[in-house]
PDB file of N, CA and C in Angstrom:
ATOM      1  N   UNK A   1     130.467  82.361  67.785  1.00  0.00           N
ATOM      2  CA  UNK A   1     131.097  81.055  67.707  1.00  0.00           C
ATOM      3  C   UNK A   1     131.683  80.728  69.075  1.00  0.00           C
ATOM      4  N   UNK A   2     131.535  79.448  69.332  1.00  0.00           N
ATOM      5  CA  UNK A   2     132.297  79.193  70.769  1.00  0.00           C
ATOM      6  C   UNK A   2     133.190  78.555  70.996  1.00  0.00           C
ATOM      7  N   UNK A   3     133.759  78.187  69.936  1.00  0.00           N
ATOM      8  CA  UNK A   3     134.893  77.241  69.442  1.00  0.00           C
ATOM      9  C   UNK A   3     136.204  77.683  68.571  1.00  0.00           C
ATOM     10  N   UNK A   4     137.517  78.173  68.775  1.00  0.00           N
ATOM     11  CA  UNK A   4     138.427  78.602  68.028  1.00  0.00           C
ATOM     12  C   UNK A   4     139.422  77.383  67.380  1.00  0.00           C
ATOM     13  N   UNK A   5     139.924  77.327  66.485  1.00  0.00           N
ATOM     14  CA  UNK A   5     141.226  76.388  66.414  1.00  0.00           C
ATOM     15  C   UNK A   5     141.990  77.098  65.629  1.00  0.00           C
ATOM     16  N   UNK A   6     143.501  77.192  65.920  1.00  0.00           N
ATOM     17  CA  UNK A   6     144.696  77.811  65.528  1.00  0.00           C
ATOM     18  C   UNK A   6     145.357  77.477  65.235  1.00  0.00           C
ATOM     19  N   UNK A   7     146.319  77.291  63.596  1.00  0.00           N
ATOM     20  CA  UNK A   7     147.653  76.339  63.813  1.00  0.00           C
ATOM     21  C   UNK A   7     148.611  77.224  64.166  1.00  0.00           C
ATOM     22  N   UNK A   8     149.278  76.969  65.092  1.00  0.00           N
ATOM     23  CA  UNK A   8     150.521  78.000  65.214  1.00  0.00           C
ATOM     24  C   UNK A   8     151.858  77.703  65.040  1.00  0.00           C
ATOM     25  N   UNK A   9     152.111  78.088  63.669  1.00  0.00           N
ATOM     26  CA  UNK A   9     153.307  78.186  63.431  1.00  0.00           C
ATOM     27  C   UNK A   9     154.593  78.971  63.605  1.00  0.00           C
ATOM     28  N   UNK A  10     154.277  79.806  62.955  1.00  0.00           N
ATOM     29  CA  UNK A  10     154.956  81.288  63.441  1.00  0.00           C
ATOM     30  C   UNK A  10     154.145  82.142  64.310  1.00  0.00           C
ATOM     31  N   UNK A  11     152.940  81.778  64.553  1.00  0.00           N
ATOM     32  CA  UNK A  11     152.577  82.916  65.317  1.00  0.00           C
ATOM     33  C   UNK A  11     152.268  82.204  66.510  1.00  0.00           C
ATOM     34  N   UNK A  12     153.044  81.879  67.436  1.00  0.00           N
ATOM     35  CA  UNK A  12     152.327  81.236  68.759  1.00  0.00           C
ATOM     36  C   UNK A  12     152.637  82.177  69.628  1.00  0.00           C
ATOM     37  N   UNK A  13     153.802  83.248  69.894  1.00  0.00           N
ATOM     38  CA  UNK A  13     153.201  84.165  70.553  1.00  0.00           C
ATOM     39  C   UNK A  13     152.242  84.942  70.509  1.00  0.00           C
ATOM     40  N   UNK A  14     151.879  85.219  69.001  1.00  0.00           N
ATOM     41  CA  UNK A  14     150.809  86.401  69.089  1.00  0.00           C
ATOM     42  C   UNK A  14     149.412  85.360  69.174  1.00  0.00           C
ATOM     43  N   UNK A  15     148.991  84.053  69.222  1.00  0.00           N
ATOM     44  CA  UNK A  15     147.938  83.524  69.233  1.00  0.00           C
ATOM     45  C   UNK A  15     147.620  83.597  70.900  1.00  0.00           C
ATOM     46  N   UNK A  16     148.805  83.179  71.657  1.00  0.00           N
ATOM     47  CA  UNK A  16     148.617  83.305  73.138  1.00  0.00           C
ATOM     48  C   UNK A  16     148.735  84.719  73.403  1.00  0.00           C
ATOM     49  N   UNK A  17     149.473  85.912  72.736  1.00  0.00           N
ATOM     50  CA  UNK A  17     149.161  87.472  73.607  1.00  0.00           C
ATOM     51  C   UNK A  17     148.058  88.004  72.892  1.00  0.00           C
ATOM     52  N   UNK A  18     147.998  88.740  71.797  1.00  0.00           N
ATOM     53  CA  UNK A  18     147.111  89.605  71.675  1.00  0.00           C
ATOM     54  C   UNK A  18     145.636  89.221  71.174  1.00  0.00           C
ATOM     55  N   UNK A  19     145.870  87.704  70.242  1.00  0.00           N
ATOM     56  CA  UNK A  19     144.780  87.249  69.494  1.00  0.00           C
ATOM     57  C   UNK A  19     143.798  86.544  71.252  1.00  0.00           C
ATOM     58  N   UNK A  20     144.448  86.175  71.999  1.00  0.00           N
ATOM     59  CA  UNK A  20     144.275  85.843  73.413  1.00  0.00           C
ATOM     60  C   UNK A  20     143.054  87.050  73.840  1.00  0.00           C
ATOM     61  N   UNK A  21     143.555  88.091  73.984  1.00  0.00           N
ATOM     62  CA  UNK A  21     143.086  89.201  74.212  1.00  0.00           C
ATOM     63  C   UNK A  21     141.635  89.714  73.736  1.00  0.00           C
ATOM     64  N   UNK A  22     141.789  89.380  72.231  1.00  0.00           N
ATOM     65  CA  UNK A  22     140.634  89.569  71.610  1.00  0.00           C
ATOM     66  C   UNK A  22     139.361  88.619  71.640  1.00  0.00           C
ATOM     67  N   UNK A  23     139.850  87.732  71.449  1.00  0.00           N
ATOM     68  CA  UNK A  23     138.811  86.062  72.303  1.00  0.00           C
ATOM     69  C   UNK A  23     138.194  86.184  73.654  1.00  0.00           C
ATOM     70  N   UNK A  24     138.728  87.111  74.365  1.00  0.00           N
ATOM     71  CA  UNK A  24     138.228  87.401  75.920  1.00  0.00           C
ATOM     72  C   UNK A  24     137.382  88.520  75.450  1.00  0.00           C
ATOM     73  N   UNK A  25     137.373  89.112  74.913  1.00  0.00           N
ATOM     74  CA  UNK A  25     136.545  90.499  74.421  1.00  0.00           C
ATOM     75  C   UNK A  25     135.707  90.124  73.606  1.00  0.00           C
ATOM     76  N   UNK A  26     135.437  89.225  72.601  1.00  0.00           N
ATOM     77  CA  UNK A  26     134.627  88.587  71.823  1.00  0.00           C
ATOM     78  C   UNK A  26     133.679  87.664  72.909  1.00  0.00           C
ATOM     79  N   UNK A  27     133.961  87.350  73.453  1.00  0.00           N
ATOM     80  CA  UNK A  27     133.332  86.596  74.356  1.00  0.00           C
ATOM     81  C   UNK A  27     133.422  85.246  74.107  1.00  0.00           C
ATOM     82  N   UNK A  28     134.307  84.704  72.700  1.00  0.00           N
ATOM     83  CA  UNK A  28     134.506  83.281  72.594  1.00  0.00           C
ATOM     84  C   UNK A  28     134.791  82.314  73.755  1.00  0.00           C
ATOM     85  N   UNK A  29     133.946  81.001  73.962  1.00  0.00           N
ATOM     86  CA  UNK A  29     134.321  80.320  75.440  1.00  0.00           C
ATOM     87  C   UNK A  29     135.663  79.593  75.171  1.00  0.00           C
ATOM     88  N   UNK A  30     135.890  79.263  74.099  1.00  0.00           N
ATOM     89  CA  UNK A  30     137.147  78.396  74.224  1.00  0.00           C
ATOM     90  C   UNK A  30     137.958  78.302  72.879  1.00  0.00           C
ATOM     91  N   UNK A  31     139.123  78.424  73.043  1.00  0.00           N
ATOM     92  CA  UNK A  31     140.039  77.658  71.969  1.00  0.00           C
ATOM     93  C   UNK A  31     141.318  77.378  72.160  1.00  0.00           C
ATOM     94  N   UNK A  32     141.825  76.893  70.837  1.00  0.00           N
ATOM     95  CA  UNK A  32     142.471  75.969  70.794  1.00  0.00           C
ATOM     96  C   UNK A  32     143.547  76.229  70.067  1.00  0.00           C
ATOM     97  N   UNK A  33     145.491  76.119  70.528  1.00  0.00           N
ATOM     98  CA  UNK A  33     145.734  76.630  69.815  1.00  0.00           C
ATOM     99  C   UNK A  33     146.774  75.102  69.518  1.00  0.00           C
ATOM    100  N   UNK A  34     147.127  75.226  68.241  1.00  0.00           N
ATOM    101  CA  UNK A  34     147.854  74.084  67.952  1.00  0.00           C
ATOM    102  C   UNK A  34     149.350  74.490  67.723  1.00  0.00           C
ATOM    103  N   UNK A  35     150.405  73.762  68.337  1.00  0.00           N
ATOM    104  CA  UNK A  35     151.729  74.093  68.451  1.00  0.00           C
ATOM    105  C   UNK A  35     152.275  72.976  67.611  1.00  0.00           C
ATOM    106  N   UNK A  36     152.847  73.472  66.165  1.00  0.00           N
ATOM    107  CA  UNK A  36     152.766  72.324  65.383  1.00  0.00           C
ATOM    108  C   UNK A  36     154.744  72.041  65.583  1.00  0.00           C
ATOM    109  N   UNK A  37     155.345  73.018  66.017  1.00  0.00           N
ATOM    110  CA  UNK A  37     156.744  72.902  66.351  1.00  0.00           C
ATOM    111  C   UNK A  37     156.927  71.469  67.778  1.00  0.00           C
ATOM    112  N   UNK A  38     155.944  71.672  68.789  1.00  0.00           N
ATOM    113  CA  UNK A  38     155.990  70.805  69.975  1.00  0.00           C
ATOM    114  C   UNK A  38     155.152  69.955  69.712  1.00  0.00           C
ATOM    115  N   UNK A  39     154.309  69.518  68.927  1.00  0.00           N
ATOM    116  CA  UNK A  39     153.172  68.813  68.169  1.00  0.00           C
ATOM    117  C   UNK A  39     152.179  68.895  69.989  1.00  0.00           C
ATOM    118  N   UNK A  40     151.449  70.128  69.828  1.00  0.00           N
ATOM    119  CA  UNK A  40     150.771  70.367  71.435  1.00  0.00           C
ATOM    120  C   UNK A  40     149.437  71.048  70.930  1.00  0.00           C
ATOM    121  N   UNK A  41     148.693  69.937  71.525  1.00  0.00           N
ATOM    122  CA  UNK A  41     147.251  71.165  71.487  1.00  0.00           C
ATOM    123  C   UNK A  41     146.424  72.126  72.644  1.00  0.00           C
ATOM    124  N   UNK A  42     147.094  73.334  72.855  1.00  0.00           N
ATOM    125  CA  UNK A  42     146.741  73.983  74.360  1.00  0.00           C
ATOM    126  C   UNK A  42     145.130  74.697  74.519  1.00  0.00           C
ATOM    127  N   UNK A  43     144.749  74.214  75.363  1.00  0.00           N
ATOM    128  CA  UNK A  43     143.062  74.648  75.347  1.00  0.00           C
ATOM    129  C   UNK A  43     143.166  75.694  76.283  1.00  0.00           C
ATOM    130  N   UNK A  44     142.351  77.042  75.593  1.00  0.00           N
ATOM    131  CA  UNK A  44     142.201  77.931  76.890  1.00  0.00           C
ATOM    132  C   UNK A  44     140.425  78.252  77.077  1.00  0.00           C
ATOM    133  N   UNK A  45     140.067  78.432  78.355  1.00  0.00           N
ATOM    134  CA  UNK A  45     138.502  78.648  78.290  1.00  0.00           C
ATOM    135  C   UNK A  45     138.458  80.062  78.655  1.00  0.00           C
ATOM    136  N   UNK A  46     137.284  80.850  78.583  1.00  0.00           N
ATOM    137  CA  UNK A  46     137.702  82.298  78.388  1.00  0.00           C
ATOM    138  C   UNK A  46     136.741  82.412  79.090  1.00  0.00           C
ATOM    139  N   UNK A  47     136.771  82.868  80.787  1.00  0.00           N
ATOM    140  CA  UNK A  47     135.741  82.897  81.698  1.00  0.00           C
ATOM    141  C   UNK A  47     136.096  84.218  82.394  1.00  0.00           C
ATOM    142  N   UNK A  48     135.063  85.250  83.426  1.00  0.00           N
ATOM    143  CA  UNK A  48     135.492  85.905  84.438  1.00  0.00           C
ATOM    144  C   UNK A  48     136.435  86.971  83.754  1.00  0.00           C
ATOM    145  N   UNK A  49     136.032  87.602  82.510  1.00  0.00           N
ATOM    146  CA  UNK A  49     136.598  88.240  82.112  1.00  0.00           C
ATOM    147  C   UNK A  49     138.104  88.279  81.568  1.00  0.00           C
ATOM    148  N   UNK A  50     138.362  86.852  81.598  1.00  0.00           N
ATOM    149  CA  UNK A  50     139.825  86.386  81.133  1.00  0.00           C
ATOM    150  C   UNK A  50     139.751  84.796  81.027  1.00  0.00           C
ATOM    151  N   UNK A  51     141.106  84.509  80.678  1.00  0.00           N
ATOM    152  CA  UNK A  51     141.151  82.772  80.454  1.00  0.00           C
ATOM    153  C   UNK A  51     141.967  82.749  81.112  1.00  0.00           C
ATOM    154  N   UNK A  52     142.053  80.839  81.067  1.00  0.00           N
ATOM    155  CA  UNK A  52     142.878  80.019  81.371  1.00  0.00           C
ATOM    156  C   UNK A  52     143.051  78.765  80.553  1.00  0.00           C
ATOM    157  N   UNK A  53     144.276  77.805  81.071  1.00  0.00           N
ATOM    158  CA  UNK A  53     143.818  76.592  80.083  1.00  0.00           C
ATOM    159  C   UNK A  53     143.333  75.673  80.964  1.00  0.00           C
ATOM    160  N   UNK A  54     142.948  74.702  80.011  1.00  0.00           N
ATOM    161  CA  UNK A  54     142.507  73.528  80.496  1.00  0.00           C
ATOM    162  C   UNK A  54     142.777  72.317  80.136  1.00  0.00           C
ATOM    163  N   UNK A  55     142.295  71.280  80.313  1.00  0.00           N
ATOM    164  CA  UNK A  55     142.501  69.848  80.279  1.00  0.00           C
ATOM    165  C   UNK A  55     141.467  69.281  79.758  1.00  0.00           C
ATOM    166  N   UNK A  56     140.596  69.819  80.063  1.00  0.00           N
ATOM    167  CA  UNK A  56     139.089  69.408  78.771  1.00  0.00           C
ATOM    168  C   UNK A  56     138.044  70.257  78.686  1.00  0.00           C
ATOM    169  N   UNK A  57     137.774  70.129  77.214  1.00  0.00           N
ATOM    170  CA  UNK A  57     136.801  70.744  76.393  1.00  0.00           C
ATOM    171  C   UNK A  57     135.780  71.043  77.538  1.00  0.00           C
ATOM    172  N   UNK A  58     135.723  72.390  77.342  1.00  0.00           N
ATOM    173  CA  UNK A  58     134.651  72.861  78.357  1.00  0.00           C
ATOM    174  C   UNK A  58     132.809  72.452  77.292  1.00  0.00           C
ATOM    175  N   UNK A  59     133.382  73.817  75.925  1.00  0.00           N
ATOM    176  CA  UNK A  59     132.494  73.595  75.045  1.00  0.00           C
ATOM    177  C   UNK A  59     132.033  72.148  74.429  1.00  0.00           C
ATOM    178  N   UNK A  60     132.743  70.914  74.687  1.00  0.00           N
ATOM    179  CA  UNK A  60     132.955  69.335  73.613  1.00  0.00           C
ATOM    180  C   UNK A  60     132.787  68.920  75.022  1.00  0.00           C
ATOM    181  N   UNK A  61     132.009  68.770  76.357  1.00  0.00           N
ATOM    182  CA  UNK A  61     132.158  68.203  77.501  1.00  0.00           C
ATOM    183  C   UNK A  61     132.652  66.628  77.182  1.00  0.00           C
ATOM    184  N   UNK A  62     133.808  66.178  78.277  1.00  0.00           N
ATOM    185  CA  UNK A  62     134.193  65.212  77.879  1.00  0.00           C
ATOM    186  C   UNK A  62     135.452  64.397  77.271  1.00  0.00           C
ATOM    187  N   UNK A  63     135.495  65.842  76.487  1.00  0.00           N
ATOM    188  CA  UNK A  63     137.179  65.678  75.272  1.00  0.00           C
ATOM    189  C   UNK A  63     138.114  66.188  76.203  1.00  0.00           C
ATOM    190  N   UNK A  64     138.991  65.262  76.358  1.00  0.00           N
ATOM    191  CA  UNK A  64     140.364  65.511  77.282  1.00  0.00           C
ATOM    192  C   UNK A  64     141.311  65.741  76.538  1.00  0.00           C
ATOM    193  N   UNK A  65     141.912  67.330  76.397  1.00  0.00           N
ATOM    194  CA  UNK A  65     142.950  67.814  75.629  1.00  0.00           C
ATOM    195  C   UNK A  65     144.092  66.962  75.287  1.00  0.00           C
ATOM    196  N   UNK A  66     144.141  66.242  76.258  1.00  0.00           N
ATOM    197  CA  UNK A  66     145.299  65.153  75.996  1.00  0.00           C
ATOM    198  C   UNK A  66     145.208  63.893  75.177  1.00  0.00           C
ATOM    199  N   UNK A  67     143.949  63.656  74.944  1.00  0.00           N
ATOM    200  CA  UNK A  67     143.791  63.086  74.107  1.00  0.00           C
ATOM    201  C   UNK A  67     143.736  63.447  72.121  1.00  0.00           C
ATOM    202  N   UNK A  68     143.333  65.091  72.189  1.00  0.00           N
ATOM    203  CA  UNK A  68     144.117  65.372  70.799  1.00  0.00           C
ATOM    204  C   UNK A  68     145.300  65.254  70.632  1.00  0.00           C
ATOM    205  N   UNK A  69     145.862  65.535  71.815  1.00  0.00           N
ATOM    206  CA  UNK A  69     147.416  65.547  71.519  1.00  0.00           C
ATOM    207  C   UNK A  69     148.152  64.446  71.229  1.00  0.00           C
ATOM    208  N   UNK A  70     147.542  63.155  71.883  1.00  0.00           N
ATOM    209  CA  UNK A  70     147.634  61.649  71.528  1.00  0.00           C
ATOM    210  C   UNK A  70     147.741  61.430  69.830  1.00  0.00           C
ATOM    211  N   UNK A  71     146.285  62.250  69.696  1.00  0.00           N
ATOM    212  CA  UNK A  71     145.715  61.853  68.270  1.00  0.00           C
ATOM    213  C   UNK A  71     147.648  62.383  67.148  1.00  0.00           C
ATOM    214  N   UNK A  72     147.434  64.087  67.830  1.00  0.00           N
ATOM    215  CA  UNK A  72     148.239  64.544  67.235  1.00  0.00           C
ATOM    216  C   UNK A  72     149.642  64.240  66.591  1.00  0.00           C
ATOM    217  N   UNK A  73     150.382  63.545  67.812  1.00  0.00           N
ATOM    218  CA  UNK A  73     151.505  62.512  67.457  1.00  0.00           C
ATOM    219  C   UNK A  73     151.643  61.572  66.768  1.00  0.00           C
ATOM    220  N   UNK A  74     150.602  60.808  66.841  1.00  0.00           N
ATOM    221  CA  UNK A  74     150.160  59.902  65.929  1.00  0.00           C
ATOM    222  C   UNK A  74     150.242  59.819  64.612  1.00  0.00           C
ATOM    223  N   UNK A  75     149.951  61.438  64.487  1.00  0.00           N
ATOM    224  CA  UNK A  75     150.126  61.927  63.079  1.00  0.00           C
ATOM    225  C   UNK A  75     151.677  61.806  62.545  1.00  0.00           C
ATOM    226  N   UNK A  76     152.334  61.752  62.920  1.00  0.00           N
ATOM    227  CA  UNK A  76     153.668  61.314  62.732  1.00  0.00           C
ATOM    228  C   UNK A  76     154.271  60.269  62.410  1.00  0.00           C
ATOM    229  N   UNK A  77     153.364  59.162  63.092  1.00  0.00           N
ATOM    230  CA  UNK A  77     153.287  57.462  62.584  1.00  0.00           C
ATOM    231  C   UNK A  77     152.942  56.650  61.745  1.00  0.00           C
ATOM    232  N   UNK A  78     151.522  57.390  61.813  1.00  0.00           N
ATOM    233  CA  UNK A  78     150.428  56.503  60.899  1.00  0.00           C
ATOM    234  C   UNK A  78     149.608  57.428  59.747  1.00  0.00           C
ATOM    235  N   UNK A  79     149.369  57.329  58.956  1.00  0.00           N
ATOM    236  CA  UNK A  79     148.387  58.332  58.017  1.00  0.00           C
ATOM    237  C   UNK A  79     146.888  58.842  58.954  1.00  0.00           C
ATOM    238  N   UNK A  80     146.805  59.693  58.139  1.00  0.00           N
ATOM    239  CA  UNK A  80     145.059  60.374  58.982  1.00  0.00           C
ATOM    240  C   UNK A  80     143.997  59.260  59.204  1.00  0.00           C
ATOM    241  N   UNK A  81     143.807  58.933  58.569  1.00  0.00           N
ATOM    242  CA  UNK A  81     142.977  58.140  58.254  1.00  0.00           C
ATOM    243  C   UNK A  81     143.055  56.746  59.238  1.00  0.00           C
ATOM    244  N   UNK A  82     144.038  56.304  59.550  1.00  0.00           N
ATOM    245  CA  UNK A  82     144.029  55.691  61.149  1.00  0.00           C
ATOM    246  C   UNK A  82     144.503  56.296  62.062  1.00  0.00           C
ATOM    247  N   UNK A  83     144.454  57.539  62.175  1.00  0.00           N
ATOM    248  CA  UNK A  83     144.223  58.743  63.257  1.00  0.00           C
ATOM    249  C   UNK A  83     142.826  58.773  63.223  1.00  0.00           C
ATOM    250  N   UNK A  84     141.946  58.589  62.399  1.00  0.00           N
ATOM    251  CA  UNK A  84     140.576  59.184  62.723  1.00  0.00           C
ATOM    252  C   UNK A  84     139.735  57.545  63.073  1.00  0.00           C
ATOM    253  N   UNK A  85     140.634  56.883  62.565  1.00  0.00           N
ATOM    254  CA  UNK A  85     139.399  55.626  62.832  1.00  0.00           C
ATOM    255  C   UNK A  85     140.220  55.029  64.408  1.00  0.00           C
ATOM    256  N   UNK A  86     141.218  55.472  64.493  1.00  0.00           N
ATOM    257  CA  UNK A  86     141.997  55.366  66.290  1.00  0.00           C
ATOM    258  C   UNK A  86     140.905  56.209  67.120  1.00  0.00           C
ATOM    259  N   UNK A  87     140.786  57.600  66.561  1.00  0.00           N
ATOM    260  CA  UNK A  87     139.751  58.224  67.476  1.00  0.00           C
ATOM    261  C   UNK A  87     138.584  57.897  67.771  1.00  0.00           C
ATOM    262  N   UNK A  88     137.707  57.478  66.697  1.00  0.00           N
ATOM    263  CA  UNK A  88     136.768  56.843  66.562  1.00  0.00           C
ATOM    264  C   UNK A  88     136.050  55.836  67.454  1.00  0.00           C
ATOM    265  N   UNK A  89     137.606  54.991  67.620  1.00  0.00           N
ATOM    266  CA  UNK A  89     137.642  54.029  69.198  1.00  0.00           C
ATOM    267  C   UNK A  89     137.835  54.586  70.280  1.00  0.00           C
ATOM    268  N   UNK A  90     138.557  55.541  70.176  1.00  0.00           N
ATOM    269  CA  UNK A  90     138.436  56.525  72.016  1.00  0.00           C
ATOM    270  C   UNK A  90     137.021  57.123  71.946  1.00  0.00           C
ATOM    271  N   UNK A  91     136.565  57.667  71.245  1.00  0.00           N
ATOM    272  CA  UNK A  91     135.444  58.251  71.426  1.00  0.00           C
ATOM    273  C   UNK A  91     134.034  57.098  71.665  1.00  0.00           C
ATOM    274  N   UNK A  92     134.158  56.257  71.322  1.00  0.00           N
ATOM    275  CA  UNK A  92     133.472  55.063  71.472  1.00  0.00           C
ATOM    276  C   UNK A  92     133.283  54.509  72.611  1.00  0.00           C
ATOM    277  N   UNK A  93     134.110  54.161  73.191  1.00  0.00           N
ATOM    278  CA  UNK A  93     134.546  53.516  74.961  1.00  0.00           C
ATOM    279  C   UNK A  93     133.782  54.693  75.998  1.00  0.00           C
TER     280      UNK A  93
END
């Protein structure tokens, strides 16, 4: 799989230390972990024998992390459902 997503609730240290760890050893290229306390979606790509994060979807070329995170807040405002038809229009343009 080349794609992870995480909600992290209680576990956002162990999603960034050890589960981190294991994703570099799996060889997964990227994921994603969701910080539902900071409403944050942090992307790491898993290259060169280790990661880093990023700013856009390496694997989704195109998707600018900051734009889930847009989506994400949102979620706070409006129901899903014009979260997904909001995206719908970013992804469109």
């Amino acid at each position: 799989m080349n794609r992870r997503l995480y909600v992290a609730n209680t576990s956002l240290a162990d999603d960034q230390g050890k589960k981190r760890l294991l994703y570099e050893d799996l060889g997964v290229k990227e994921y994603w972990i969701l910080n539902v306390q900071n409403m944050q979606v942090m992307a790491f790509v898993i290259e060169n024998q280790g990661s880093r994060r990023t700013i856009e979807s390496q694997v989704l070329p195109g998707l600018a992390i900051s734009l889930l995170n847009d989506a994400l807040r949102r979620t706070r405002q409006i129901n899903q459902s014009q979260v997904g038809a909001w995206l719908l229009t970013q992804f469109q343009q």
